[in-house]
Protein backbone atom coordinates (compact mmCIF):
# COMPACT_ATOMS: atom_id res chain seq x y z
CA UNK A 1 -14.22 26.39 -8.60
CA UNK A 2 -14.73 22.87 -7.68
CA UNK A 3 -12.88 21.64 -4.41
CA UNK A 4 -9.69 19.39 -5.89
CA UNK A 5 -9.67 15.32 -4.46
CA UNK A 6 -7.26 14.05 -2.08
CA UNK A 7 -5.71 11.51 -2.00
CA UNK A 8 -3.39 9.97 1.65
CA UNK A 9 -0.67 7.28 0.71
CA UNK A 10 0.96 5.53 3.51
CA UNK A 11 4.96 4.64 2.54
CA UNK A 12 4.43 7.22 -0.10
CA UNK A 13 8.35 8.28 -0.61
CA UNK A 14 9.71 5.86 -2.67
CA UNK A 15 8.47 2.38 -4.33
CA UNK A 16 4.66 1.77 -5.08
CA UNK A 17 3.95 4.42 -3.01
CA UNK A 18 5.59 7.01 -5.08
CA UNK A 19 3.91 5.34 -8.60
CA UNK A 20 0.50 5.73 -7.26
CA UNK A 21 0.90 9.55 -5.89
CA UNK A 22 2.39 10.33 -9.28
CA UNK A 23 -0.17 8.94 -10.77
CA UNK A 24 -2.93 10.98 -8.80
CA UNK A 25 -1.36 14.03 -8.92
CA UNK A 26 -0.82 14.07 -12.83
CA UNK A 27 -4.77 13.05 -12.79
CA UNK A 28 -5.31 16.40 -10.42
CA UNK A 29 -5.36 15.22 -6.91
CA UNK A 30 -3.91 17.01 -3.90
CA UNK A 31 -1.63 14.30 -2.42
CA UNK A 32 -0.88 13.18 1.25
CA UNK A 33 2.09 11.51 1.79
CA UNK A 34 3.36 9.54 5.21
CA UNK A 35 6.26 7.61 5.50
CA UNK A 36 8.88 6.58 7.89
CA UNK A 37 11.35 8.84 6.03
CA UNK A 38 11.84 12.72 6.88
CA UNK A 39 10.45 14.78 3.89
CA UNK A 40 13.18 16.25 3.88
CA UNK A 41 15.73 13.15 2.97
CA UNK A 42 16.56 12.90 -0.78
CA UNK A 43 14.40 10.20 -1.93
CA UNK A 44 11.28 11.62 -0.04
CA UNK A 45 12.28 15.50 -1.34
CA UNK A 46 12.31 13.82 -5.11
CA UNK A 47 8.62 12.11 -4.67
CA UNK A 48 7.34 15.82 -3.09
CA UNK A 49 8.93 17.77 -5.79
CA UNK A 50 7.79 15.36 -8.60
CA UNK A 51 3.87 15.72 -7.63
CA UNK A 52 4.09 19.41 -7.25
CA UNK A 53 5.08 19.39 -10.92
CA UNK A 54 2.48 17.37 -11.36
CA UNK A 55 0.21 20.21 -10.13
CA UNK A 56 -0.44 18.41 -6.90
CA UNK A 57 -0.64 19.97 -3.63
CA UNK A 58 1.12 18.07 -1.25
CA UNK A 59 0.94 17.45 2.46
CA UNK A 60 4.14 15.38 3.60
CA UNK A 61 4.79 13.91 7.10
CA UNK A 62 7.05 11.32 8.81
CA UNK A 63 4.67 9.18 10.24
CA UNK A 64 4.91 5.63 12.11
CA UNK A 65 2.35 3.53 11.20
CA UNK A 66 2.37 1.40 14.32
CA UNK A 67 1.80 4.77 16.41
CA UNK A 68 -1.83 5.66 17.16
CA UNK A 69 -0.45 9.33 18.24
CA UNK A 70 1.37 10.17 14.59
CA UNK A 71 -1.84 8.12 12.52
CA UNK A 72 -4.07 10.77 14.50
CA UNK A 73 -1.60 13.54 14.02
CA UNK A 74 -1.83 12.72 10.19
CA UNK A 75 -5.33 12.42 9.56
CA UNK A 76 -5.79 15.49 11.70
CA UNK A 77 -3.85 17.54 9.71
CA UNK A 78 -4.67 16.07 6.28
CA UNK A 79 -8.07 16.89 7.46
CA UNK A 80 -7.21 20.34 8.57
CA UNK A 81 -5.56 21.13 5.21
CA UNK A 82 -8.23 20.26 2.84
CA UNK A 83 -11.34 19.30 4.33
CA UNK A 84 -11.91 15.99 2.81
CA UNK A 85 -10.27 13.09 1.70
CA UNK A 86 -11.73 10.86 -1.53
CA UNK A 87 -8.88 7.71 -1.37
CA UNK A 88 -6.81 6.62 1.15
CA UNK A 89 -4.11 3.94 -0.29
CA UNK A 90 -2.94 1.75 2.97
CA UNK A 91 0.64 0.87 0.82
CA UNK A 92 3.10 0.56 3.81
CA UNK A 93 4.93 -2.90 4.26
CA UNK A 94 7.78 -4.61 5.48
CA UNK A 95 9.16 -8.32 4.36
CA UNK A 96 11.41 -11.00 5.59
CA UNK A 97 12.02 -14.55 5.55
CA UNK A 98 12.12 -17.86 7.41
CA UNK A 99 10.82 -21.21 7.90
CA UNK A 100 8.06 -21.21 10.51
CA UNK A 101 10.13 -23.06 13.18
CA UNK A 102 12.64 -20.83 12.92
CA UNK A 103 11.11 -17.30 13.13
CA UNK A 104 11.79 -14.94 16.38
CA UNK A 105 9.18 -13.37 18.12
CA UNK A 106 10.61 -9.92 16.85
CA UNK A 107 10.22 -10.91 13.12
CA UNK A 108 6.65 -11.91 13.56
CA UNK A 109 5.60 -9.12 15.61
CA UNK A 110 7.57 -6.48 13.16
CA UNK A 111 5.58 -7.31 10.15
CA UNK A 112 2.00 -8.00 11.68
CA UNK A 113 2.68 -4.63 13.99
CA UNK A 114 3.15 -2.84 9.96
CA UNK A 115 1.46 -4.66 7.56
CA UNK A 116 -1.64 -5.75 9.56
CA UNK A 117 -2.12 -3.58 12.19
CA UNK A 118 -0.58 -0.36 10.52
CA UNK A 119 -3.21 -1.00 7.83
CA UNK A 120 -6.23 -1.42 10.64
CA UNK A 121 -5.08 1.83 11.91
CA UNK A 122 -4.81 3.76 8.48
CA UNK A 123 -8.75 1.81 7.69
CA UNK A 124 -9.51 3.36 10.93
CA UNK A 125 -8.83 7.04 10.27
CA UNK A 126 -9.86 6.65 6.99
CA UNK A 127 -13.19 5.69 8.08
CA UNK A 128 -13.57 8.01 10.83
CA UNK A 129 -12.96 10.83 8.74
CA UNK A 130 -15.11 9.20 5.33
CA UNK A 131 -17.74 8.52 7.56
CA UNK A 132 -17.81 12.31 8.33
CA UNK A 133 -18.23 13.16 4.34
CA UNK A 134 -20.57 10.19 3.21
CA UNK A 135 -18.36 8.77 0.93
CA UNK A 136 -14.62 7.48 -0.17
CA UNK A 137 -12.41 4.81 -1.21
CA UNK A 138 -9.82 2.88 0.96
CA UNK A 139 -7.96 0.75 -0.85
CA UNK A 140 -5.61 -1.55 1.15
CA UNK A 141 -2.68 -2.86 -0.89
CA UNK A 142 -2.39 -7.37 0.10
CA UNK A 143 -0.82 -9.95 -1.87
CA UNK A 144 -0.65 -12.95 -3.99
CA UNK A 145 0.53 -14.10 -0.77
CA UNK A 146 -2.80 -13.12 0.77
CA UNK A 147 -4.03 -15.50 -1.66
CA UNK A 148 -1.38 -19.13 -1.10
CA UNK A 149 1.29 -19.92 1.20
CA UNK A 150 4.43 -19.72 0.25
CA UNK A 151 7.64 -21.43 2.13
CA UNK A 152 9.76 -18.75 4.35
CA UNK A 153 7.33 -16.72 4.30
CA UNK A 154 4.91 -16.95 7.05
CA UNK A 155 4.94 -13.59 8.51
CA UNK A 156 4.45 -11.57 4.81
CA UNK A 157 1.50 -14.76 4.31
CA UNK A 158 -0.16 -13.98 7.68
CA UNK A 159 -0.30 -10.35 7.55
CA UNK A 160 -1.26 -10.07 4.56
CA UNK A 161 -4.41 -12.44 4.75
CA UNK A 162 -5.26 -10.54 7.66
CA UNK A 163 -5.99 -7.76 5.58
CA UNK A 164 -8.23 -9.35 3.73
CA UNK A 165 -9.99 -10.44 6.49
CA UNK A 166 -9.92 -6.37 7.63
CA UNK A 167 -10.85 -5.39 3.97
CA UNK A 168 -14.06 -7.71 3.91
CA UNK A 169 -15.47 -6.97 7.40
CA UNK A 170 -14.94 -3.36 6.88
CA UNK A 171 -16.41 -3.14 3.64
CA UNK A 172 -19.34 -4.67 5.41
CA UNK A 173 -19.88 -2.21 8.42
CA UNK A 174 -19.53 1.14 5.84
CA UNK A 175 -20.82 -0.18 2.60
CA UNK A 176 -24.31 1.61 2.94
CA UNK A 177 -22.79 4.66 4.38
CA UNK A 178 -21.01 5.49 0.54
CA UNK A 179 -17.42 4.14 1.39
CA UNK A 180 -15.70 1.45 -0.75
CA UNK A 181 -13.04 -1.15 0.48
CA UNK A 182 -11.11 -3.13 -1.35
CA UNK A 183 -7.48 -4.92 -1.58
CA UNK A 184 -5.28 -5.29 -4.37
CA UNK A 185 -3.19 -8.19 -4.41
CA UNK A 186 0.15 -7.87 -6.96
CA UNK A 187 2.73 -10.57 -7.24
CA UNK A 188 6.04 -10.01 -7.24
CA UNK A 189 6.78 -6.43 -8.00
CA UNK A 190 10.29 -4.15 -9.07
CA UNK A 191 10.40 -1.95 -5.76
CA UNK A 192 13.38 -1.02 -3.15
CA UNK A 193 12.02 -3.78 -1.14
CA UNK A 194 13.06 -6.37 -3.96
CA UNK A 195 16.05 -5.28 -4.66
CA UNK A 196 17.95 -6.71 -1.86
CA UNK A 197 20.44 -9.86 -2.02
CA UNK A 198 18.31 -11.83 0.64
CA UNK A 199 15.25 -11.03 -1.60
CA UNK A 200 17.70 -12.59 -4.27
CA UNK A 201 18.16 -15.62 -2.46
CA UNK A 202 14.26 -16.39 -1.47
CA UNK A 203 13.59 -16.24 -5.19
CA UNK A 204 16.39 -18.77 -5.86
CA UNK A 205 14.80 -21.11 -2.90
CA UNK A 206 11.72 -20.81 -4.03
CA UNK A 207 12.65 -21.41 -8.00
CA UNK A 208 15.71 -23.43 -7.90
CA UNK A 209 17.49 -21.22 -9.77
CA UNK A 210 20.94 -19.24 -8.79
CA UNK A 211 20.46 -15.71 -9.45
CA UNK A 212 23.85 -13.32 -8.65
CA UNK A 213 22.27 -10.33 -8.50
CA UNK A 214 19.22 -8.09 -8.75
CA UNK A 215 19.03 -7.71 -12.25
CA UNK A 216 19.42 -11.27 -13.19
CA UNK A 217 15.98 -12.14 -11.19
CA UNK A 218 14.36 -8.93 -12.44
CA UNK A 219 14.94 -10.74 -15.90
CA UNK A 220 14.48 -14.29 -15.12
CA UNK A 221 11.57 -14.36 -13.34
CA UNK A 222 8.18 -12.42 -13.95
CA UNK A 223 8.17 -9.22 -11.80
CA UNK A 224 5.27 -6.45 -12.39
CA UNK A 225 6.55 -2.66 -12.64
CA UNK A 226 5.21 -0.46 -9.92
CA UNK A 227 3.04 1.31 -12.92
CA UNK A 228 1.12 -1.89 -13.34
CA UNK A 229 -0.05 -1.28 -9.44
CA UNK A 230 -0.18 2.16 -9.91
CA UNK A 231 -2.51 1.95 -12.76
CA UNK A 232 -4.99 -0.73 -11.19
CA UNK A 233 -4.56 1.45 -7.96
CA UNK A 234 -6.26 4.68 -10.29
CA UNK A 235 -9.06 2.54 -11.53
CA UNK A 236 -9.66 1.44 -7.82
CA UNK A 237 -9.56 4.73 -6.70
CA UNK A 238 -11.71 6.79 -9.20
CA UNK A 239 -13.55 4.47 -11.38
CA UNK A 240 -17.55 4.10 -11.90
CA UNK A 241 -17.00 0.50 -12.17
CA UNK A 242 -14.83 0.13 -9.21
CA UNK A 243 -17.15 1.42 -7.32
CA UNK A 244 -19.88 -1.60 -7.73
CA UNK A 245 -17.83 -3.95 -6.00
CA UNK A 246 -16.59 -3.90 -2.29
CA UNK A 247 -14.99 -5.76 0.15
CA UNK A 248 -13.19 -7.46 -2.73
CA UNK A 249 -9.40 -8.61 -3.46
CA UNK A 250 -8.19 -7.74 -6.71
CA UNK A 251 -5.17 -10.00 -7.80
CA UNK A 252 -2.64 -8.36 -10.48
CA UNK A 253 -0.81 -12.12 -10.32
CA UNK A 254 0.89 -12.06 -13.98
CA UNK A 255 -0.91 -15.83 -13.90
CA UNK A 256 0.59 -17.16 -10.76
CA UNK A 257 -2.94 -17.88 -9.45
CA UNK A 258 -3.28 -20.60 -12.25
């Protein structure tokens, strides 16, 4: 019987993260799953549970992404468990806001430390261990904001250009060895990390508007659903075509980039 693919999602409990392993495990992958969550808090339990209905096997850890010990523990073990991995989805990422001028050391570092270098380190493993097989896909999730500035948000901007930077040099260096690299860059999307009052209040900056509440922005501005990602995550992941382009970035902008 032929060997199942695997796929290893980093921030795979809830948000994106969950969309895309439910969306590989209905298509009959074997899912990894790290996030900064226990497996065994609610929200993680409900994303474990759903892909083993799925049919998916699934290998769930808390992992830090900013820890070289736990990304080593996780590959390791991923490794150990099934013996290969075919995509490796570097989804983990933090947000927050201010003007340039105004940011602290700690909100800079925070979101380069998990959005940039967390990402370096999952590309890392992932190519260590792809290198091993003679193929794979990494697929590193960036941004419209990868793509434009945008005001009070320097720190989401910066990390997430650096990953294009990482995408493009990597798919350079393993691009004749059978390994694909590419980012996806969504706008806007309906995840936990949205849904927050201060999220709220950078959309009414940004737009002049005066949303009250989550649901108000979700209607009155253009938001993707984590689906759309998921879906253009799939194709990434498993597609002939995808595979005859590499070290590209893939924007899902809903026509901001006009």
């Amino acid at each position: 019987m032929e060997t199942k693919k695997v796929v290893l999602i980093t921030g795979g409990a809830m948000g994106q993260g969950r969309a895309h392993a439910y969306k590989y495990a209905e298509n009959g992958f074997n899912v990894v799953l790290a996030d900064m969550q226990d497996p065994e808090q609610d929200a993680f339990k409900e994303t474990i549970a759903e892909c083993q209905n799925k049919g998916a096997e699934v290998l769930a850890m808390k992992c830090n992404i900013t820890s070289t010990e736990d990304m080593e523990h996780l590959f390791a073990e991923a490794w150990e468990r099934f013996g290969r991995l075919d995509v490796v989805i570097a989804n983990a990422g933090v947000i927050n806001f201010g003007y340039t001028w105004e940011l602290t050391d700690e909100q800079v570092e925070k979101v380069i430390n998990i959005n940039l270098i967390g990402t370096w380190r999952t590309d890392k493993y992932a190519a260590q261990y792809m290198l091993k097989q003679g193929f794979g896909r990494i697929i590193n999730i960036s941004s419209t904001s990868g793509l434009y500035g945008t005001p009070k948000l320097a720190t989401y901007c910066m990390s997430k250009w650096g990953i294009l930077g990482l995408t493009k040099t990597l798919a350079k260096e393993v691009g004749s060895k059978g390994i694909i690299v590419n980012a996806l860059c969504p706008t806007k999307v309906k995840t936990p990390m949205c849904e927050t009052m201060e999220y709220v209040q950078f959309i009414n900056d940004l737009t002049g508007k005066n949303f009250k509440t989550v649901e108000e922005m979700f209607n009155g501005v253009p938001f993707l659903e984590v689906e759309d990602i998921s879906s253009m995550v799939y194709w990434m992941g498993t597609s002939r075509e995808a595979g005859k382009f590499n070290g590209r970035e893939v924007a899902l902008d809903l026509g901001t980039l006009q």
